[in-house]
Protein backbone atom coordinates (compact mmCIF):
# COMPACT_ATOMS: atom_id res chain seq x y z
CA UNK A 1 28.76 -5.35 -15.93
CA UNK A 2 26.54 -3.90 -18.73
CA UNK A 3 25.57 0.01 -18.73
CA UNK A 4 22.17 -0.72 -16.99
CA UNK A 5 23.37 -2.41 -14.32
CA UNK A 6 26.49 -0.14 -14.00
CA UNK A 7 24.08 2.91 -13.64
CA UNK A 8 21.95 1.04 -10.75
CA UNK A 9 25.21 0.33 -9.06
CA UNK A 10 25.10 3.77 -8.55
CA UNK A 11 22.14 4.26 -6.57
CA UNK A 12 23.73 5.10 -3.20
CA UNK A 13 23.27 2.30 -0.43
CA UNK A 14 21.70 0.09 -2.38
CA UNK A 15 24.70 -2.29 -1.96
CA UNK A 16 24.19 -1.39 2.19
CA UNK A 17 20.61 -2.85 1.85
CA UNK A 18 21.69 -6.24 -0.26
CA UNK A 19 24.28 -6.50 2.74
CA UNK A 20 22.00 -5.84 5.54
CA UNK A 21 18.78 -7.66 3.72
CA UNK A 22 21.18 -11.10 3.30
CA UNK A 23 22.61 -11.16 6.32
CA UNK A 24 26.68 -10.27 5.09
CA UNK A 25 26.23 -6.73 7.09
CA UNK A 26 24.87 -5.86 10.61
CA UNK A 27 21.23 -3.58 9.76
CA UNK A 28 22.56 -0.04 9.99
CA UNK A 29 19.93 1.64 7.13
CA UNK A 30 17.46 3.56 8.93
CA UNK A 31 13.98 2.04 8.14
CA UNK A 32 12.50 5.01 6.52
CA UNK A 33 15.77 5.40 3.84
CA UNK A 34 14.86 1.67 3.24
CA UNK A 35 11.18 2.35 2.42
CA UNK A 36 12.06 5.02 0.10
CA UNK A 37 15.12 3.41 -1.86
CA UNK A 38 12.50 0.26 -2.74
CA UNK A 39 9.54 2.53 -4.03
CA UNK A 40 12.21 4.47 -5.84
CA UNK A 41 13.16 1.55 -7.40
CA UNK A 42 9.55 0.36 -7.85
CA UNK A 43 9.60 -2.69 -6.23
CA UNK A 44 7.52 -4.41 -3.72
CA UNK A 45 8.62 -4.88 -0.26
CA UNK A 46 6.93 -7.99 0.24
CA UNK A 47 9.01 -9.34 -2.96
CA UNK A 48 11.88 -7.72 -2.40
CA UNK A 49 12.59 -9.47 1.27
CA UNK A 50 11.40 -12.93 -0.23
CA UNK A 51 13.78 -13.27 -3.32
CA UNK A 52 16.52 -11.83 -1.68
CA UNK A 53 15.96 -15.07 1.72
CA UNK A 54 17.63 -16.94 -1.46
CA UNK A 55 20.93 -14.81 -0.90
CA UNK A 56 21.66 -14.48 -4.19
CA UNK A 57 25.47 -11.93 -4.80
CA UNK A 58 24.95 -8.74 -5.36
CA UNK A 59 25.51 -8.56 -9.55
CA UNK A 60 22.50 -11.53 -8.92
CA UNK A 61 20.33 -9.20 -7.30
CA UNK A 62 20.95 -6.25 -9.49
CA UNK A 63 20.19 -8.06 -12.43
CA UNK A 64 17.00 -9.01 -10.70
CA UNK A 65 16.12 -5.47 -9.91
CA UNK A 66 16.22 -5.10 -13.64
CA UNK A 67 13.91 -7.89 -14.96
CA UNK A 68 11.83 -7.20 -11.93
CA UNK A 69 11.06 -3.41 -12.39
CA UNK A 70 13.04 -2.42 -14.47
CA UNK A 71 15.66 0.37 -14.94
CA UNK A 72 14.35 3.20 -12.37
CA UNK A 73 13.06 6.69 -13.93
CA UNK A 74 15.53 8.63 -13.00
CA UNK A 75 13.51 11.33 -11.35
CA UNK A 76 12.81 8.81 -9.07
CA UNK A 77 16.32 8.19 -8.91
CA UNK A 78 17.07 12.10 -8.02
CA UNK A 79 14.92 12.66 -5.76
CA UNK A 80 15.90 9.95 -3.57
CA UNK A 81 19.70 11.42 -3.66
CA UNK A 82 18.21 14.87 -2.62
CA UNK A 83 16.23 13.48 -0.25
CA UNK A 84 19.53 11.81 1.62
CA UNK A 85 21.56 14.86 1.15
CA UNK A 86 18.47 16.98 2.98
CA UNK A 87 18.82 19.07 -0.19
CA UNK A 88 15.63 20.73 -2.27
CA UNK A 89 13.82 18.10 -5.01
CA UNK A 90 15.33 18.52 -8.07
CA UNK A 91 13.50 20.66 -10.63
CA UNK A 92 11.29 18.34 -12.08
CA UNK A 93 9.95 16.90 -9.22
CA UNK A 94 9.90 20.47 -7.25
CA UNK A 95 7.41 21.28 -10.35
CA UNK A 96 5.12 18.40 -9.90
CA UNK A 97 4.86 18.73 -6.58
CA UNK A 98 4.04 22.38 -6.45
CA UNK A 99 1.52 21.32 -9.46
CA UNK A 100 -0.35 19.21 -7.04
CA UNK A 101 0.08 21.46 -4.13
CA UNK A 102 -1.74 24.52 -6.32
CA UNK A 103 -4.56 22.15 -7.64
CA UNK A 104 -7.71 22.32 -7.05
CA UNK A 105 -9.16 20.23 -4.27
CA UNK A 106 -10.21 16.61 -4.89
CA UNK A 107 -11.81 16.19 -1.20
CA UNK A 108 -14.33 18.74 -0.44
CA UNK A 109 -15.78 20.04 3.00
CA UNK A 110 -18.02 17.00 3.67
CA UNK A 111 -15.33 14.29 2.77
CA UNK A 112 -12.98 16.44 5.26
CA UNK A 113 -15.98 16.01 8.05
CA UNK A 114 -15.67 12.57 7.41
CA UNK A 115 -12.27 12.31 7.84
CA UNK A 116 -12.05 13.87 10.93
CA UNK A 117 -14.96 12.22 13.11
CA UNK A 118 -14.52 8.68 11.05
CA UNK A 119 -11.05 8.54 9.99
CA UNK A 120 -11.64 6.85 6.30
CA UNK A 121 -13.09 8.88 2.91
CA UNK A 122 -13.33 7.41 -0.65
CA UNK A 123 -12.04 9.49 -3.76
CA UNK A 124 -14.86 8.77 -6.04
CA UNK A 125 -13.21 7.92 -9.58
CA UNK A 126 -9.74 7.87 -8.75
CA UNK A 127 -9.87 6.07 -12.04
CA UNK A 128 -11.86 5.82 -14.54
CA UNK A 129 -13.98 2.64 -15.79
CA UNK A 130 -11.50 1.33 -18.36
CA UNK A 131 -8.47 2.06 -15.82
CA UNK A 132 -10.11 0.02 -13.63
CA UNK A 133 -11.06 -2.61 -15.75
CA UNK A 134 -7.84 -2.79 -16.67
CA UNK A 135 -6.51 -3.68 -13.82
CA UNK A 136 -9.22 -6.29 -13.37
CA UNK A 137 -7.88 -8.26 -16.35
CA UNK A 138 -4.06 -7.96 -15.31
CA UNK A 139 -5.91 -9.84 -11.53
CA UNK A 140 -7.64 -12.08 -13.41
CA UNK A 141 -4.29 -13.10 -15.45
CA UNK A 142 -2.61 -13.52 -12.03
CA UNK A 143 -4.17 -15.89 -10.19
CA UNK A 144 -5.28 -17.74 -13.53
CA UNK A 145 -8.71 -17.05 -13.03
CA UNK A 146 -11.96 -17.02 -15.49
CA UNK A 147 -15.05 -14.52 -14.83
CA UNK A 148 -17.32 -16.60 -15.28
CA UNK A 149 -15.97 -19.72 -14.16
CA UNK A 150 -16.49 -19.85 -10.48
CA UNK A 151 -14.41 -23.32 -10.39
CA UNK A 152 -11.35 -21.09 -11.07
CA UNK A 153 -11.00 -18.85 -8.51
CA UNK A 154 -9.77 -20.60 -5.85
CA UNK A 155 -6.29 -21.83 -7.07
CA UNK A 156 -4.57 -22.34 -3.52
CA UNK A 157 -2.46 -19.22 -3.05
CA UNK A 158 0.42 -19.11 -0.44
CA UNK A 159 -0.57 -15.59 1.00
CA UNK A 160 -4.38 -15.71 0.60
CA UNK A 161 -5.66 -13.23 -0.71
CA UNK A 162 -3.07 -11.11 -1.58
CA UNK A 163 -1.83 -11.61 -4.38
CA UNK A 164 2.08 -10.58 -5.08
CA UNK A 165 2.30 -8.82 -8.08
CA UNK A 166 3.19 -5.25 -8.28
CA UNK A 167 5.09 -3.90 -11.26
CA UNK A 168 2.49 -3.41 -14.39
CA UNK A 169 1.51 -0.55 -16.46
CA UNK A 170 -1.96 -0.64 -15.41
CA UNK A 171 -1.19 -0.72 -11.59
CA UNK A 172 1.27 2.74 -12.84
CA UNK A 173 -2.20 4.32 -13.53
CA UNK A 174 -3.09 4.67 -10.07
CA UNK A 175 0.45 5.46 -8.89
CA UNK A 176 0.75 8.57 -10.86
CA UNK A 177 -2.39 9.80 -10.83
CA UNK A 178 -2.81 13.59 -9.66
CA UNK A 179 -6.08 13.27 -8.27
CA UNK A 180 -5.10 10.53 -6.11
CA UNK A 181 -1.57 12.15 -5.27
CA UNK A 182 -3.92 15.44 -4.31
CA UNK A 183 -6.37 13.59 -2.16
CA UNK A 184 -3.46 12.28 -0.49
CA UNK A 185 -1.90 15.66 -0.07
CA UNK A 186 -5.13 17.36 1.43
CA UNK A 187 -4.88 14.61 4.34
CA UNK A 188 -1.09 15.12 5.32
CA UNK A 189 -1.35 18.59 5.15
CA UNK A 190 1.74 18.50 2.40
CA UNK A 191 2.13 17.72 -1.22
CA UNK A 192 5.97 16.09 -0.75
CA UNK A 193 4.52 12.49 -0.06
CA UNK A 194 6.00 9.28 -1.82
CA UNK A 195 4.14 6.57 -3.82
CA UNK A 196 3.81 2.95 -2.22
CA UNK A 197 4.87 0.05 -5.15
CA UNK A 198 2.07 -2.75 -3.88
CA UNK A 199 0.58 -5.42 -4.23
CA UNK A 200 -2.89 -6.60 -5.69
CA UNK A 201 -5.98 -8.59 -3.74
CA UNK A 202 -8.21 -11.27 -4.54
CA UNK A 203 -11.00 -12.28 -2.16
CA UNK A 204 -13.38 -14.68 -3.24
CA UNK A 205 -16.62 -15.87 -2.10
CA UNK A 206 -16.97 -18.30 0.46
CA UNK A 207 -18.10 -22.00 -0.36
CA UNK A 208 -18.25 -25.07 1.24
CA UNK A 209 -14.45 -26.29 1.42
CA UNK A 210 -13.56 -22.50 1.54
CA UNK A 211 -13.45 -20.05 4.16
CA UNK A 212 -12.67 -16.52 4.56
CA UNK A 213 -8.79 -16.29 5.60
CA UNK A 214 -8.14 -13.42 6.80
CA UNK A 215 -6.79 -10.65 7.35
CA UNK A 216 -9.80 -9.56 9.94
CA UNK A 217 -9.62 -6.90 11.72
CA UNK A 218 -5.90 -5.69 12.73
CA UNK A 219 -3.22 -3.14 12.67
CA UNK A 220 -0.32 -2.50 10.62
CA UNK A 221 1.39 -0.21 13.22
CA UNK A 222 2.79 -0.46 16.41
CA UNK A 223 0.05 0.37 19.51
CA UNK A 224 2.86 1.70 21.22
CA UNK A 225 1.84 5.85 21.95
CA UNK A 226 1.80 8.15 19.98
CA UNK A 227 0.69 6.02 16.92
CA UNK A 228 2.17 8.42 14.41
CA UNK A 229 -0.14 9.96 11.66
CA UNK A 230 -0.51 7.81 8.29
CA UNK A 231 -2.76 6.64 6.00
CA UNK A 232 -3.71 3.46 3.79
CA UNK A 233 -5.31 3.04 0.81
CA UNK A 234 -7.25 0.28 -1.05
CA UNK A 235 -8.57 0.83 -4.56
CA UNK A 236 -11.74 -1.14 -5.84
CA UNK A 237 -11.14 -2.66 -9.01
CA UNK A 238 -15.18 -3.47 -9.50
CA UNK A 239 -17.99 -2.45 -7.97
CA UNK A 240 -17.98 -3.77 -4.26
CA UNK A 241 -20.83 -4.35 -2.19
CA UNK A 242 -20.73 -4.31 1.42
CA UNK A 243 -21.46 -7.85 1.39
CA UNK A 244 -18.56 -8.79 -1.25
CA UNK A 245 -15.33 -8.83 1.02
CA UNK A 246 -15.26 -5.46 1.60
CA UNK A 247 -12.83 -3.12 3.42
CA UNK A 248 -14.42 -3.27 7.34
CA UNK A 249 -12.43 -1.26 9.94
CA UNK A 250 -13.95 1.00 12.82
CA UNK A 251 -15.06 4.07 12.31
CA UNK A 252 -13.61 6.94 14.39
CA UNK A 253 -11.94 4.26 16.14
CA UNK A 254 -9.19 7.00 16.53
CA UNK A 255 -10.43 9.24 19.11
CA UNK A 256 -11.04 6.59 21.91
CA UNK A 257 -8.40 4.53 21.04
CA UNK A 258 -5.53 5.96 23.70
CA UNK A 259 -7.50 5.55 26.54
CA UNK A 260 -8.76 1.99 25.20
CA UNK A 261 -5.47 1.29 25.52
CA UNK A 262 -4.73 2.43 28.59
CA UNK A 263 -8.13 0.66 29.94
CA UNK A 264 -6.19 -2.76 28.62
CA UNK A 265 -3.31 -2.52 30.99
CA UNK A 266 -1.08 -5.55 30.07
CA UNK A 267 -3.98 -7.08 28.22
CA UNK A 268 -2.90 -7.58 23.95
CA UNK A 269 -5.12 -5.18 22.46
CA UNK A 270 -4.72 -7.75 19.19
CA UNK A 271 -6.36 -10.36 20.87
CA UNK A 272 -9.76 -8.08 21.50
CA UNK A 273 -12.30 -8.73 19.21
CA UNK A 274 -13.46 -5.33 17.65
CA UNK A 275 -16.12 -7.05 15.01
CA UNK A 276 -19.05 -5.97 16.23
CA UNK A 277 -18.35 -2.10 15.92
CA UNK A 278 -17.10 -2.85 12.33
CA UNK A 279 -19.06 -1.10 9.32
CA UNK A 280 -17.69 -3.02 6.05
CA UNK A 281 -17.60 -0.22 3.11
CA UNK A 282 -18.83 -0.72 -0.47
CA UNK A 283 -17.88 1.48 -3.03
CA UNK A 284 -17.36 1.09 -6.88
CA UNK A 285 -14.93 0.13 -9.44
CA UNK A 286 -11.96 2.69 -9.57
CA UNK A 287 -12.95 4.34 -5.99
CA UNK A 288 -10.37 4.18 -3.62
CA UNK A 289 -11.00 4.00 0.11
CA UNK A 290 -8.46 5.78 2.36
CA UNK A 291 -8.18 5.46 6.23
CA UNK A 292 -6.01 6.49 8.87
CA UNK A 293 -3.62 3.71 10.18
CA UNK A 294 -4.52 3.73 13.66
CA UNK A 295 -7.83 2.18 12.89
CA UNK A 296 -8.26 -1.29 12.93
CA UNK A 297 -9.39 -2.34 9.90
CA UNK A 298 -9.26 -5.63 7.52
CA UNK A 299 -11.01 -7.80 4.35
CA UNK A 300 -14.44 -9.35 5.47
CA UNK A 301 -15.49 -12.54 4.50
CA UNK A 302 -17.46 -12.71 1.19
CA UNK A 303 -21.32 -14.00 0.93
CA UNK A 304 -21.64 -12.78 -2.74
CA UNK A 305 -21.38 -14.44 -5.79
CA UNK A 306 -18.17 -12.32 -6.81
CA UNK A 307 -14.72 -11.69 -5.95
CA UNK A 308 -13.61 -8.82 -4.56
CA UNK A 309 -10.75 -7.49 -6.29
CA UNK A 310 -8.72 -4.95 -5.49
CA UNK A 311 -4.78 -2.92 -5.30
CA UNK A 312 -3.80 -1.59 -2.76
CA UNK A 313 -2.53 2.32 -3.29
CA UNK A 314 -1.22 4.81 -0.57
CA UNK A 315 1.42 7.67 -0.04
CA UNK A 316 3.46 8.75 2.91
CA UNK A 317 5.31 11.64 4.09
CA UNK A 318 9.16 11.09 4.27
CA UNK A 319 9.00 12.46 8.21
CA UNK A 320 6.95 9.44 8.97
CA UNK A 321 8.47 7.76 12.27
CA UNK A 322 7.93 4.13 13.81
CA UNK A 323 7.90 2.98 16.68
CA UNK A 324 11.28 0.71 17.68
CA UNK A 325 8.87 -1.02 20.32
CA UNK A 326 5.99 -3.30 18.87
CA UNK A 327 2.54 -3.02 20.94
């Protein structure tokens, strides 16, 4: 065992997850100590639970975790440990997080309005033009696609359009941004929030042979009451008309939606169709569109002439709870 993969032996429980992910251990992690480990490691969940259905040993998967993303920062690394031992961040991390807790607000009074009577806002800029161009060109490369070749774009992809890629220096950008960690912040209430690793999205117009896949309108969350407070995030990597395969969800869907619920009965809230009160949101290239996750929400099928592209960015408080029954 080399020194790199020595050191990320050392990252407690992350031989409990191999075992419990492949099957050689009953599931005894508790789902939020799982959520945290991965991002800490800066991997994707989606890719995470896909390479390791090939059961690969464990020296397999740790030398996977280290081609994948590559040795974890070790701040990361520290924080996580603190975090199971219920003991204070270390220094460094303390530091940052008191940094964003002291800056100055991103959000301002209207964007708060917003918030509260339709449950989504967009931080204008979270990055700047040539951030988000860069991350265009890293989408592009991924699903082997030319600009201005329309022919192109619609290499058949086994998750539509997202697109699993999630460790780059570009997508970093967004990660570690302060303004985006602070507009996150002023919506929990609380600066000590963790950084999603995610994935990227490509949705391109509709032709004749193609049609818009999907995701429509859903949830992400258990319907089961309380839904617990959290957001989601998407970031527009160009400028997005409404008309382009934009975000759509519900505004202020949130306020009515426990005694929607409880107007249902036994009846699947899934299977209601919501479209109609759906606004789809356009916005430009580096905003980034946050909404609570109790509103249904999804793409929207694309009339333009362009893609939409897009990552998808978001943060979460560590006393985050779900629900053990799905609704």
């Amino acid at each position: 065992m080399d020194t790199r993969t020595a050191e990320l032996a050392k990252i407690r429980d992350l031989d409990r997850y191999w075992a419990e992910a492949t099957f050689r251990a009953p599931k005894r992690l508790p789902w939020m100590q799982t959520r945290i480990l991965l991002d800490s490691l800066g991997l994707g969940l989606e890719q995470t639970v896909s390479y390791l259905g090939r059961q690969p040993d464990y020296q397999t998967f740790l030398a996977w975790v280290l081609a994948t993303a590559g040795p974890p920062a070790a701040d990361r690394i520290a924080r996580y440990h603190a975090w199971l031992d219920a003991a204070q961040s270390p220094p460094a991390t303390a530091e940052r997080l008191a940094a964003i807790a002291a800056a100055p607000d991103v959000l301002d009074a209207d964007d708060l309005a917003q918030w509260d009577a339709l449950g989504f806002v967009i931080l204008r800029g979270a990055l700047s033009p040539d951030e988000a161009k860069a991350c265009e060109d890293l989408l592009w490369q991924q699903v082997g696609g030319t600009p201005d070749d329309p022919a192109t774009w619609y290499t058949r992809r086994p998750n539509g359009i997202m697109v699993q890629y999630f460790q780059h220096p570009a997508l970093d950008v967004a990660r570690t941004a302060p303004r985006v960690h602070k507009a996150f912040a002023q919506l929990w209430g609380t600066a000590d929030l963790w950084m999603t690793v995610d994935r990227m999205s490509f949705n391109p117009p509709e032709r004749p042979g193609y049609t818009f896949p999907g995701p429509h309108l859903h949830w992400d969350v258990s319907l089961a009451q309380p839904i617990p407070f959290a957001t989601q995030g998407i970031l527009y990597l160009t400028d997005t008309r409404a008309d382009q395969g934009a975000l759509q969800l519900v505004p202020g869907f949130h306020h009515r939606l426990p005694d929607w619920l409880d107007a249902l009965g036994d009846a699947d809230p899934r299977r209601v169709d919501l479209s109609a009160e759906a606004i789809t949101i356009p916005a430009a290239a580096g905003d980034l569109i946050i909404w609570r996750q109790d509103l249904p929400h999804g793409a929207s099928p694309n009339a333009s002439d362009r893609p939409r592209m897009a990552h998808y960015v978001n943060m979460y408080a560590p006393t985050l709870t779900a629900h053990s029954v799905w609704r």
